[in-house]
N, C-alpha and C. Protein backbone atom coordinates (compact mmCIF):
# COMPACT_ATOMS: atom_id res chain seq x y z
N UNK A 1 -41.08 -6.68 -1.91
CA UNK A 1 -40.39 -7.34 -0.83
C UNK A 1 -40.10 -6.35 0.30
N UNK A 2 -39.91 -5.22 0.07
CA UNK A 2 -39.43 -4.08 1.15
C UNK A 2 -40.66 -4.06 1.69
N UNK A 3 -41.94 -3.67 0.94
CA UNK A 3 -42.97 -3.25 1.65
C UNK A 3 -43.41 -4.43 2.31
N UNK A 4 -43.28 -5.48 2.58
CA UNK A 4 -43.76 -6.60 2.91
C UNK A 4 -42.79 -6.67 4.34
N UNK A 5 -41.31 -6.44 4.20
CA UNK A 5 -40.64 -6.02 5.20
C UNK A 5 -40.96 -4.95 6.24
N UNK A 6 -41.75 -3.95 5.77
CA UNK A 6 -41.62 -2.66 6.54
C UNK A 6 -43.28 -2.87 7.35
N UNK A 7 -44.24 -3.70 6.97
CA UNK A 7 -45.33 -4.26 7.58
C UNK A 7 -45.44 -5.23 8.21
N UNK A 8 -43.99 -5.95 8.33
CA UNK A 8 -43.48 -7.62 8.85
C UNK A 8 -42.97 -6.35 10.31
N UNK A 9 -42.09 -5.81 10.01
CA UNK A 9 -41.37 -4.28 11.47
C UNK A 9 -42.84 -3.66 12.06
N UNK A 10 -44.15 -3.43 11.26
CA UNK A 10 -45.00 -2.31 11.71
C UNK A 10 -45.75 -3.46 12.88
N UNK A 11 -46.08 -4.80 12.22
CA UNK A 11 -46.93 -5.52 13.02
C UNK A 11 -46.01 -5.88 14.51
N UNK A 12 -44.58 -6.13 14.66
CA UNK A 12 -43.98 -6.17 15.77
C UNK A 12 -44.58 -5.21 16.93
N UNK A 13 -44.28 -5.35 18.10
CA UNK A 13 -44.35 -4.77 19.49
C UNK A 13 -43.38 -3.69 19.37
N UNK A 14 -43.90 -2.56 20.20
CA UNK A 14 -42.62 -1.62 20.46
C UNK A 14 -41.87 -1.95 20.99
N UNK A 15 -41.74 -3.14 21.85
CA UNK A 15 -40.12 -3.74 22.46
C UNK A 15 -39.61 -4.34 21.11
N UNK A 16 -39.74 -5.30 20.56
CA UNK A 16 -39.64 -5.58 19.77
C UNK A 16 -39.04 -5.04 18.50
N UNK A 17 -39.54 -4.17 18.49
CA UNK A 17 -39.22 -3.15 17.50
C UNK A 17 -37.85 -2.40 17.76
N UNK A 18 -37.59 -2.25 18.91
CA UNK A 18 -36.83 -1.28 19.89
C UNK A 18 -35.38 -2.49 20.05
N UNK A 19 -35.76 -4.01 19.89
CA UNK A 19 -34.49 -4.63 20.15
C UNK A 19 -34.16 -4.81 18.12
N UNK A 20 -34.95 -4.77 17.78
CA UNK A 20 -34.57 -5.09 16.20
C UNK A 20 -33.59 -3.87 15.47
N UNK A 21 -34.17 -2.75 15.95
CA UNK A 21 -33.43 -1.23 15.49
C UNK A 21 -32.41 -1.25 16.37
N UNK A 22 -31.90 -1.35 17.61
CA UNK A 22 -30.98 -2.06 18.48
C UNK A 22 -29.80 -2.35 17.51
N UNK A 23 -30.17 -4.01 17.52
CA UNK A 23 -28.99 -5.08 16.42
C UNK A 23 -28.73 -4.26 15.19
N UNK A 24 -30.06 -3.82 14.45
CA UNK A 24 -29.31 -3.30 13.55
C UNK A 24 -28.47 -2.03 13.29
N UNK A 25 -28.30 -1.25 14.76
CA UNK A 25 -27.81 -0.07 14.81
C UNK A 25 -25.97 -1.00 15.04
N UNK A 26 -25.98 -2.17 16.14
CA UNK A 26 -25.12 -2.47 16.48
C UNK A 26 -24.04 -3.32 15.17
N UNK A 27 -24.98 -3.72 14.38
CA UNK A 27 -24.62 -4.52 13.19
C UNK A 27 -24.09 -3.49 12.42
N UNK A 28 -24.35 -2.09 12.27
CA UNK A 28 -24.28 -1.41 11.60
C UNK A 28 -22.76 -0.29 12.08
N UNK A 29 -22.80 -0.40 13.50
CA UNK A 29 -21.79 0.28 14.23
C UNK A 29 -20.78 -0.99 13.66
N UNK A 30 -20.65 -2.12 13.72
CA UNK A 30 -19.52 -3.41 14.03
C UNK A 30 -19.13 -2.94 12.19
N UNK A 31 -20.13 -3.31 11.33
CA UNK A 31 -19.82 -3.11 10.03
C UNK A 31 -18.64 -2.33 9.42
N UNK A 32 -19.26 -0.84 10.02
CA UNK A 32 -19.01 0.43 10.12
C UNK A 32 -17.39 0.42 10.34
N UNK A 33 -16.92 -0.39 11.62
CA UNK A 33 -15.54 -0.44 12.02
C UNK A 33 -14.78 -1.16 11.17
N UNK A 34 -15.22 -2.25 10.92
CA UNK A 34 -14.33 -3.32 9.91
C UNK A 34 -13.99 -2.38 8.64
N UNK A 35 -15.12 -1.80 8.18
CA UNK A 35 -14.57 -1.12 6.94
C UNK A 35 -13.67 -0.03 7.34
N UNK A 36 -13.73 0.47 7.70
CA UNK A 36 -13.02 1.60 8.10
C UNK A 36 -11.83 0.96 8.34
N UNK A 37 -11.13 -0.28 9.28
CA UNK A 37 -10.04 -0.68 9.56
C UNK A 37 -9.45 -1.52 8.05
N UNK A 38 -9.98 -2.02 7.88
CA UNK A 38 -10.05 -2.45 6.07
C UNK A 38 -9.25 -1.53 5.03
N UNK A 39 -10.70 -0.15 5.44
CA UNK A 39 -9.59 0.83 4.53
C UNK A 39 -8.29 1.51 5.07
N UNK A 40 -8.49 1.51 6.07
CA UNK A 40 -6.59 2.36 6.61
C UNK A 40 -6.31 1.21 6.27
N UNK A 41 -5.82 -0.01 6.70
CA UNK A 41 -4.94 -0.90 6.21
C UNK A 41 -4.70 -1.18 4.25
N UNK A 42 -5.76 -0.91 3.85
CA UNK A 42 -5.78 -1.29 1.98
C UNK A 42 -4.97 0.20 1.83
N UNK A 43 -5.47 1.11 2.38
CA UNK A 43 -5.25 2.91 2.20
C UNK A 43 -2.64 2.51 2.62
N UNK A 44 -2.33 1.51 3.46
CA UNK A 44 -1.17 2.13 3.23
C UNK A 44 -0.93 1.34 2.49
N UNK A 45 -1.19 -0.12 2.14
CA UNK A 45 -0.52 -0.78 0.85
C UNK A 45 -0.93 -0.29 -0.66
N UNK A 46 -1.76 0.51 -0.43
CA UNK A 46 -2.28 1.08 -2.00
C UNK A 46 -1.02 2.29 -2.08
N UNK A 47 -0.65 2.57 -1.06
CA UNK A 47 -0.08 4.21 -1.05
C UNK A 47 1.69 3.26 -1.42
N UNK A 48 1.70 2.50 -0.65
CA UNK A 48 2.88 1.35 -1.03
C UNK A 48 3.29 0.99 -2.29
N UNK A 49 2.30 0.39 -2.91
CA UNK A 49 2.14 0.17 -4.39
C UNK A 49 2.10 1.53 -5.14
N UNK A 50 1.34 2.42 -5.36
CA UNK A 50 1.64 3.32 -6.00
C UNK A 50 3.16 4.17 -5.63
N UNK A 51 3.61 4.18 -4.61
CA UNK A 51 4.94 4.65 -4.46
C UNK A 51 6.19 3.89 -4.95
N UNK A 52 5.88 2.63 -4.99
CA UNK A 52 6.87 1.83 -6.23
C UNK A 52 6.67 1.89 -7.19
N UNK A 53 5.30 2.14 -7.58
CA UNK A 53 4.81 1.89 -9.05
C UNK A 53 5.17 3.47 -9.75
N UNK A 54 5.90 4.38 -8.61
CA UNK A 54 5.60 5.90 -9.57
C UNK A 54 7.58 5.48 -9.28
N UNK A 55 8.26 5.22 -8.42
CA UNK A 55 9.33 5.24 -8.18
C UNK A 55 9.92 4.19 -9.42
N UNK A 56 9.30 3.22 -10.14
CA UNK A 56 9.75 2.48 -11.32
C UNK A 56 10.12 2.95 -12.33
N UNK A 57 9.17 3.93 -12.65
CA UNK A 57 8.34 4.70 -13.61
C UNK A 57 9.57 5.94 -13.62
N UNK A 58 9.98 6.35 -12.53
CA UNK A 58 10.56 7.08 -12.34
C UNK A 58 12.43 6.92 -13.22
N UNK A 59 12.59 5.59 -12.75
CA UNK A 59 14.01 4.69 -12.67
C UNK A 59 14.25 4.32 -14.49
N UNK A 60 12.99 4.05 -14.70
CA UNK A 60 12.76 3.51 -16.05
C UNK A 60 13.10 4.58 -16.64
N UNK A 61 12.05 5.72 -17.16
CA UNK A 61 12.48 6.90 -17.88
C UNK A 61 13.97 7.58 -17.72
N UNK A 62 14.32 7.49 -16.55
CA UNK A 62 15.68 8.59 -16.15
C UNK A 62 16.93 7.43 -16.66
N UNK A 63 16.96 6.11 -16.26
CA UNK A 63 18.03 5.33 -16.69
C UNK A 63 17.55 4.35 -17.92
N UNK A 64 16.88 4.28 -18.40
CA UNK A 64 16.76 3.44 -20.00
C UNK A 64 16.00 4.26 -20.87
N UNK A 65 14.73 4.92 -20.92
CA UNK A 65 14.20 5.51 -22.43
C UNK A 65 14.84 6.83 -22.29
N UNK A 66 15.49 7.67 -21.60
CA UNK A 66 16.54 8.65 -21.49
C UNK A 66 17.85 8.85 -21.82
N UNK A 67 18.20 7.13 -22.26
CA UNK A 67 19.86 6.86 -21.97
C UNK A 67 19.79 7.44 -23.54
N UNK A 68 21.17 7.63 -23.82
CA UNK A 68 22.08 7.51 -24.94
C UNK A 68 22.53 6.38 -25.79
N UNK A 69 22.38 5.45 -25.12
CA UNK A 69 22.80 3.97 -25.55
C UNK A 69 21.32 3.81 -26.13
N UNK A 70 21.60 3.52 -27.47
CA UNK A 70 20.28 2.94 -28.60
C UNK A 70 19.41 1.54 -27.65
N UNK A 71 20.34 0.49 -27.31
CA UNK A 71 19.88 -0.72 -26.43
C UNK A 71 18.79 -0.44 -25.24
N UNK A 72 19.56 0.41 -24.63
CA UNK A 72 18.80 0.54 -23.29
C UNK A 72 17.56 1.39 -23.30
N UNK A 73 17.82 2.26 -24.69
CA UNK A 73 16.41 3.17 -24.80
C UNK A 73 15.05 2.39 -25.33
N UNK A 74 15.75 1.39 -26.32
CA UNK A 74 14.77 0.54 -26.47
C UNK A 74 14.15 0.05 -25.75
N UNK A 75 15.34 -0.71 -25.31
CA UNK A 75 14.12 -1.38 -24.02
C UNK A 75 13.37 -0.94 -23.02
N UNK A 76 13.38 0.43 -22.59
CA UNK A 76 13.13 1.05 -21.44
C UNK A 76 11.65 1.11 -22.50
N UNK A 77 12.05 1.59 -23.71
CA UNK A 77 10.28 1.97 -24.53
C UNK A 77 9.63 0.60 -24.58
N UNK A 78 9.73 -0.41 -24.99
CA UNK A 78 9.37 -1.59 -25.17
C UNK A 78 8.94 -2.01 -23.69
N UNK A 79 9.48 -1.64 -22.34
CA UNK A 79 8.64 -2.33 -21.25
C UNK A 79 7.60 -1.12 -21.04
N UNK A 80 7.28 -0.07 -21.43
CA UNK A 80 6.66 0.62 -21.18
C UNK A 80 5.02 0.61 -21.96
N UNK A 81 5.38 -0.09 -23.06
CA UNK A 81 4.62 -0.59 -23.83
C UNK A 81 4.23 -1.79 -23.20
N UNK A 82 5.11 -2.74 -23.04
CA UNK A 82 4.66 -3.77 -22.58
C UNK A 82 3.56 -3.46 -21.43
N UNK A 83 4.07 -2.86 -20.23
CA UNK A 83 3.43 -2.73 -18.90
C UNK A 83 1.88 -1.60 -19.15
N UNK A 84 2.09 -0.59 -20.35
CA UNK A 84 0.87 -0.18 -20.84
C UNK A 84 -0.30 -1.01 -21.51
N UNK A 85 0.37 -2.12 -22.33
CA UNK A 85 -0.34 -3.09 -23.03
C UNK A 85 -1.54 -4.13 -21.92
N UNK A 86 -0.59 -4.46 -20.79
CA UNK A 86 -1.16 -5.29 -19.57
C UNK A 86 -2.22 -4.35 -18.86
N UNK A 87 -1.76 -3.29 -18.91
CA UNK A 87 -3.48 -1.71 -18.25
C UNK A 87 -4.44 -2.15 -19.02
N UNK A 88 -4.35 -2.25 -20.75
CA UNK A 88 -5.44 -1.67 -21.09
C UNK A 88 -6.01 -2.81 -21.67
N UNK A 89 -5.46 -4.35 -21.48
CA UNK A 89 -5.91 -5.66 -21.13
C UNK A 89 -6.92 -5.60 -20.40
N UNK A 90 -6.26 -5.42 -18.96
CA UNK A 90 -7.17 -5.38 -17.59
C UNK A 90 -8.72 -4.71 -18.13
N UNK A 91 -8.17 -3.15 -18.62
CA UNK A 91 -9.47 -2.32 -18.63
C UNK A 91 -10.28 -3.11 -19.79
N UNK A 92 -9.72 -3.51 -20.25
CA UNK A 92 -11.04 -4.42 -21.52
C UNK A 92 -11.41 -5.46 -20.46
N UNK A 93 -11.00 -6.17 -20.00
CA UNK A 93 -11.77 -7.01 -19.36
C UNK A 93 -12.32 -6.99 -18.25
N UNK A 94 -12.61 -5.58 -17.82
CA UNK A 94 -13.28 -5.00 -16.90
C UNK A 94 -14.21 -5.14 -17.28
N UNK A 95 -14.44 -3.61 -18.53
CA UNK A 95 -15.74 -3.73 -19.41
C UNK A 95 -16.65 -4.83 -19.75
N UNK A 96 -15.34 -5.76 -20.53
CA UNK A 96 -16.26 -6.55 -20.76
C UNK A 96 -16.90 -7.80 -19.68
N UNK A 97 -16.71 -7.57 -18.57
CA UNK A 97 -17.02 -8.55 -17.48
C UNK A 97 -18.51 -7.88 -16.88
N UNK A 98 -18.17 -6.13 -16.87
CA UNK A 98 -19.60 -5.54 -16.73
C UNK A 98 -20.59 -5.49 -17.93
N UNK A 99 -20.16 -5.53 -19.10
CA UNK A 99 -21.25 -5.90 -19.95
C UNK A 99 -21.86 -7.28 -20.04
N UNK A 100 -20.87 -8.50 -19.41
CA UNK A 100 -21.08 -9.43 -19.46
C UNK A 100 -22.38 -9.70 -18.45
N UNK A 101 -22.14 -9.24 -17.09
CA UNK A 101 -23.22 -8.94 -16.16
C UNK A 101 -24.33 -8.44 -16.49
N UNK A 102 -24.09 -7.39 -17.57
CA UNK A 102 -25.18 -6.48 -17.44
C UNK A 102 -26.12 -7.42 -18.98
N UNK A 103 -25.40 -8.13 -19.65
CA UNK A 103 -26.50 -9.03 -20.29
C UNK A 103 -26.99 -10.39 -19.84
N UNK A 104 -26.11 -10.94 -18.49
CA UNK A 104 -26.67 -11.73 -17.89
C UNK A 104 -28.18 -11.24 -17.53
N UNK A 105 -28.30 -10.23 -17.12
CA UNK A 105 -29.12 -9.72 -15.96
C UNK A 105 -30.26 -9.58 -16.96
N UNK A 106 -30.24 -8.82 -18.18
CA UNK A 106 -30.69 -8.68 -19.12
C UNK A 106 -31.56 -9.72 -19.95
N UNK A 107 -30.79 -10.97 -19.68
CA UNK A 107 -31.02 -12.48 -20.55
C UNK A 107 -30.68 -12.38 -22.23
N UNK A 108 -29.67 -11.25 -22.68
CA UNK A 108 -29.29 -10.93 -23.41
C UNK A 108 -28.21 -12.28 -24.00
N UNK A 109 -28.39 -13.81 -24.23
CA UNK A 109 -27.56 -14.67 -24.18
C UNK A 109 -26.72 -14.22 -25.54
N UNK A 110 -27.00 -14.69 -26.51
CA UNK A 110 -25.89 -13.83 -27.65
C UNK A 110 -25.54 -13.40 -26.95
N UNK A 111 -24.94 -12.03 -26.27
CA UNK A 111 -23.96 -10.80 -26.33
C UNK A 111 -23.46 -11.53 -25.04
N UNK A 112 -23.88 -12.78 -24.18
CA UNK A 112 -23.24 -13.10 -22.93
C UNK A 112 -21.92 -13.99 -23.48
N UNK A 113 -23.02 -14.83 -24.59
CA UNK A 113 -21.62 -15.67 -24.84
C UNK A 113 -20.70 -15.28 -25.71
N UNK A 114 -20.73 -13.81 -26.57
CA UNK A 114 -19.86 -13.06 -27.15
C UNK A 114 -19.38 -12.47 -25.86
N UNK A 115 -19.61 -12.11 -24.86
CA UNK A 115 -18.74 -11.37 -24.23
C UNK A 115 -17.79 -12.64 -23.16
N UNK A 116 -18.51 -13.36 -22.98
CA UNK A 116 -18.20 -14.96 -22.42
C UNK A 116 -16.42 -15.19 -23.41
N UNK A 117 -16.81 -15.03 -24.57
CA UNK A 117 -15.22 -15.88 -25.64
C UNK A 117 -14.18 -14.30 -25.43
N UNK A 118 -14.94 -13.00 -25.68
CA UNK A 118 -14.17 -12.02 -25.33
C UNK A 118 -13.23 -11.48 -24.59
N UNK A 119 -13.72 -12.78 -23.20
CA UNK A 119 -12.69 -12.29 -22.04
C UNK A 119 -11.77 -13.41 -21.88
N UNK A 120 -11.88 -14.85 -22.49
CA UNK A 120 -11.15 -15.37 -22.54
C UNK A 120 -10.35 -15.11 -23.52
N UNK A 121 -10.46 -14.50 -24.56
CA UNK A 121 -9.39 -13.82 -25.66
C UNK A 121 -7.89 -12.79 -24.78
N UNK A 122 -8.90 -12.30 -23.98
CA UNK A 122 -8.41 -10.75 -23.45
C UNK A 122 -7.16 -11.73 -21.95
N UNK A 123 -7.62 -12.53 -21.63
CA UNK A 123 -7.15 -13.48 -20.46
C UNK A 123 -6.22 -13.98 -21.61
N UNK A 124 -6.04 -14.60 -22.51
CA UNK A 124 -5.18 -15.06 -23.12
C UNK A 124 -3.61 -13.86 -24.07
N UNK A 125 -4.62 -13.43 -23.94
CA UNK A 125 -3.02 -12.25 -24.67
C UNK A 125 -2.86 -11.30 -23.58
N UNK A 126 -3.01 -11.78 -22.36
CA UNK A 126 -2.64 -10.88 -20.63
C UNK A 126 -1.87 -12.08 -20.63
N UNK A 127 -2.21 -13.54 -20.93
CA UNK A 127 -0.92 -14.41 -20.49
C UNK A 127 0.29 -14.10 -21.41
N UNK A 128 0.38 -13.83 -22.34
CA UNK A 128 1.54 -13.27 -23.21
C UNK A 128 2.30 -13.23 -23.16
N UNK A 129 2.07 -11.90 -21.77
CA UNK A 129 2.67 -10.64 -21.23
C UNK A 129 3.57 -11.12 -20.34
N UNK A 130 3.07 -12.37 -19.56
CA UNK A 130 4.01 -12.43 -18.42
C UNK A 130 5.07 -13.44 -18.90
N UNK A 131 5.87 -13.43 -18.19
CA UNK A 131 7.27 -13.89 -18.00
C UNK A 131 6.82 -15.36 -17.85
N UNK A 132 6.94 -16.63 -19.04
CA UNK A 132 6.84 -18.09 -18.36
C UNK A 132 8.61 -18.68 -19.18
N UNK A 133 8.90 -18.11 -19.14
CA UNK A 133 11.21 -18.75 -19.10
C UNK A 133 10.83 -19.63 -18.31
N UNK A 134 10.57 -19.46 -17.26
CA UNK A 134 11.01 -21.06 -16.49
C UNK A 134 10.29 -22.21 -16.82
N UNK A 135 11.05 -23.38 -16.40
CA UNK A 135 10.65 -24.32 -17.49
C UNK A 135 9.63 -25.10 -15.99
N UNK A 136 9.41 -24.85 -15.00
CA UNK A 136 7.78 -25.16 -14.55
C UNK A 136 6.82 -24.73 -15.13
N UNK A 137 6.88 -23.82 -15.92
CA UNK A 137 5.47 -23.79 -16.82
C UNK A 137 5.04 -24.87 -17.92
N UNK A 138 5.89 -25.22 -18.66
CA UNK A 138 6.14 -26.38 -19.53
C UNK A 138 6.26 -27.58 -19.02
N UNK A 139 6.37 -28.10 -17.84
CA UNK A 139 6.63 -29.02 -17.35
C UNK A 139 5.84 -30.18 -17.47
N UNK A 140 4.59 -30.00 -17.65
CA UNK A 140 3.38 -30.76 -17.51
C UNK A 140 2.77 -31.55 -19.26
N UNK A 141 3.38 -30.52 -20.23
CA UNK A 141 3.10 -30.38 -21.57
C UNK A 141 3.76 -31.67 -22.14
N UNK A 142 3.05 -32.45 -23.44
CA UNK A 142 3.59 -33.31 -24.05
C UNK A 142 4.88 -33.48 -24.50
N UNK A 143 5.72 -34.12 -23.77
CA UNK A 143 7.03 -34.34 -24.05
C UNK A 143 7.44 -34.45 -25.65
N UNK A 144 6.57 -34.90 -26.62
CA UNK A 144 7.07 -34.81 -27.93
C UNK A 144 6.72 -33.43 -28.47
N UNK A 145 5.67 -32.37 -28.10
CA UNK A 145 5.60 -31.38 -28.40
C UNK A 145 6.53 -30.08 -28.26
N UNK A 146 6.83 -30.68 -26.81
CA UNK A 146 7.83 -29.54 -26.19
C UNK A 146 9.16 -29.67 -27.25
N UNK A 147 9.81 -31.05 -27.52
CA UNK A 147 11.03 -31.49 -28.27
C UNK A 147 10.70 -30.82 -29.16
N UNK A 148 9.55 -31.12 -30.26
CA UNK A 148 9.45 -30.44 -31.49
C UNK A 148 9.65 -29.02 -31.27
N UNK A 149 8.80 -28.09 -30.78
CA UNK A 149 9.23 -26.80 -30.74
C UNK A 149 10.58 -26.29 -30.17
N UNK A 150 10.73 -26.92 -29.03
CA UNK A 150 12.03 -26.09 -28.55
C UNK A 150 13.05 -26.13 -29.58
N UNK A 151 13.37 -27.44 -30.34
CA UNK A 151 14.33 -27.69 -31.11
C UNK A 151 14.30 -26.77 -32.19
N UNK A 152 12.72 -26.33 -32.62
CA UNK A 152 13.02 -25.18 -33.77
C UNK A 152 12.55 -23.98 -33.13
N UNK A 153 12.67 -23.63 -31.96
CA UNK A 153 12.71 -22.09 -31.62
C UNK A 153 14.09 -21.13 -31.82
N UNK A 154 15.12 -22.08 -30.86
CA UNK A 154 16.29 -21.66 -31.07
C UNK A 154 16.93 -22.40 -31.61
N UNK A 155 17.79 -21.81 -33.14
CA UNK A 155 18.92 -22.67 -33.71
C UNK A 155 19.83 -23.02 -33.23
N UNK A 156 20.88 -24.00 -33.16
CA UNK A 156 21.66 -24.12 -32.19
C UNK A 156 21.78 -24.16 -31.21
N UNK A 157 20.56 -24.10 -30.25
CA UNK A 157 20.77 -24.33 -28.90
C UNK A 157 19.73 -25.91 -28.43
N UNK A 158 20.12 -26.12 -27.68
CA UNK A 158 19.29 -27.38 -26.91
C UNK A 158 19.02 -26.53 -25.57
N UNK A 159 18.14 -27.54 -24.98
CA UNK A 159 17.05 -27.31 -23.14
C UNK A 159 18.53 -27.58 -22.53
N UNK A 160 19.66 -28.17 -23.18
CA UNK A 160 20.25 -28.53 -22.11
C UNK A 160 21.44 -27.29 -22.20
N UNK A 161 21.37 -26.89 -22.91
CA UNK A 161 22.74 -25.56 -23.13
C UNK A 161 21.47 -24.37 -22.98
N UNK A 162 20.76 -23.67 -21.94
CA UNK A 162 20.12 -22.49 -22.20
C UNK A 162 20.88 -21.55 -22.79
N UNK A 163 20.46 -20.13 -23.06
CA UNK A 163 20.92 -18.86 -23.47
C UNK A 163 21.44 -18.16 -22.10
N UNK A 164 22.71 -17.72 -22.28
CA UNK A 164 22.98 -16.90 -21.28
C UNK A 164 22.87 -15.69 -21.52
N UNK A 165 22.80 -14.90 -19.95
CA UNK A 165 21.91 -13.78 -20.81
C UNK A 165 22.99 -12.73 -20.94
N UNK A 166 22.82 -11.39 -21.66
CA UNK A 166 24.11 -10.34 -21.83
C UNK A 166 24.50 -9.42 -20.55
């Protein structure tokens, strides 16, 4: 296909030729800018995000897995775990999204549709992780299902008395 391209450019006119290398110098200058403005703009919210994300990190260790109080150390270890657990989610389903590609490409079907159920596994215990307490997540779910469970999650409590928290 290239060489078929580069003899489709040879048979052109030297004007011709001269407005085609043109556009694509200009296509290439316009390109050129967007990315560049793209990245300074991604370049301060990345610097944004990692400066909260080291300033958390920071808050976490010095006031909960540092404390003295048994409670608060726990928990400071337990979100740390938690928020490590959600990294190395992601990074599996990186992998497996590029292996998934790379046996598409391949026609490798076995290992597509093993890697196909793999990432919906990996998507499902990343939902876990997050926070669904509020009861818009449940909202939509079979009203006799929701009764049955809620009623035996917590003893003594009903949807209509929540848990307050400590």
């Amino acid at each position: 296909m290239i060489t078929e391209l580069i003899q489709y450019v040879n048979s052109l006119g030297s004007f011709a030729q001269g407005m085609l290398g043109s556009a694509a110098f200009g296509f290439a200058v316009f390109a050129g800018r967007l990315l560049l403005r793209g990245a300074r703009y991604s370049s301060k919210n990345l610097f944004r995000l990692v400066s909260r994300d080291m300033v958390m990190k920071h808050i976490l260790h010095k006031n909960y897995v540092n404390s003295t109080f048994p409670f608060l150390a726990m928990w400071g270890n337990l979100l740390i775990i938690t928020q490590a657990l959600h990294r190395l989610i992601i990074a599996f389903a990186i992998l497996v999204t590029f292996f998934g590609v790379e046996s598409l490409l391949s026609q490798q079907w076995l290992r597509l549709v093993a890697y196909y159920f793999a990432l919906n596994i990996l998507i499902d215990a990343d939902s876990w992780l997050k926070d669904r307490s509020d009861d818009k997540y449940i909202a939509h779910l079979d009203p006799e299902v929701k009764a049955e469970l809620l009623g035996k999650s917590i003893p003594g409590e009903t949807e209509a008395s929540p848990r307050k928290p400590a």
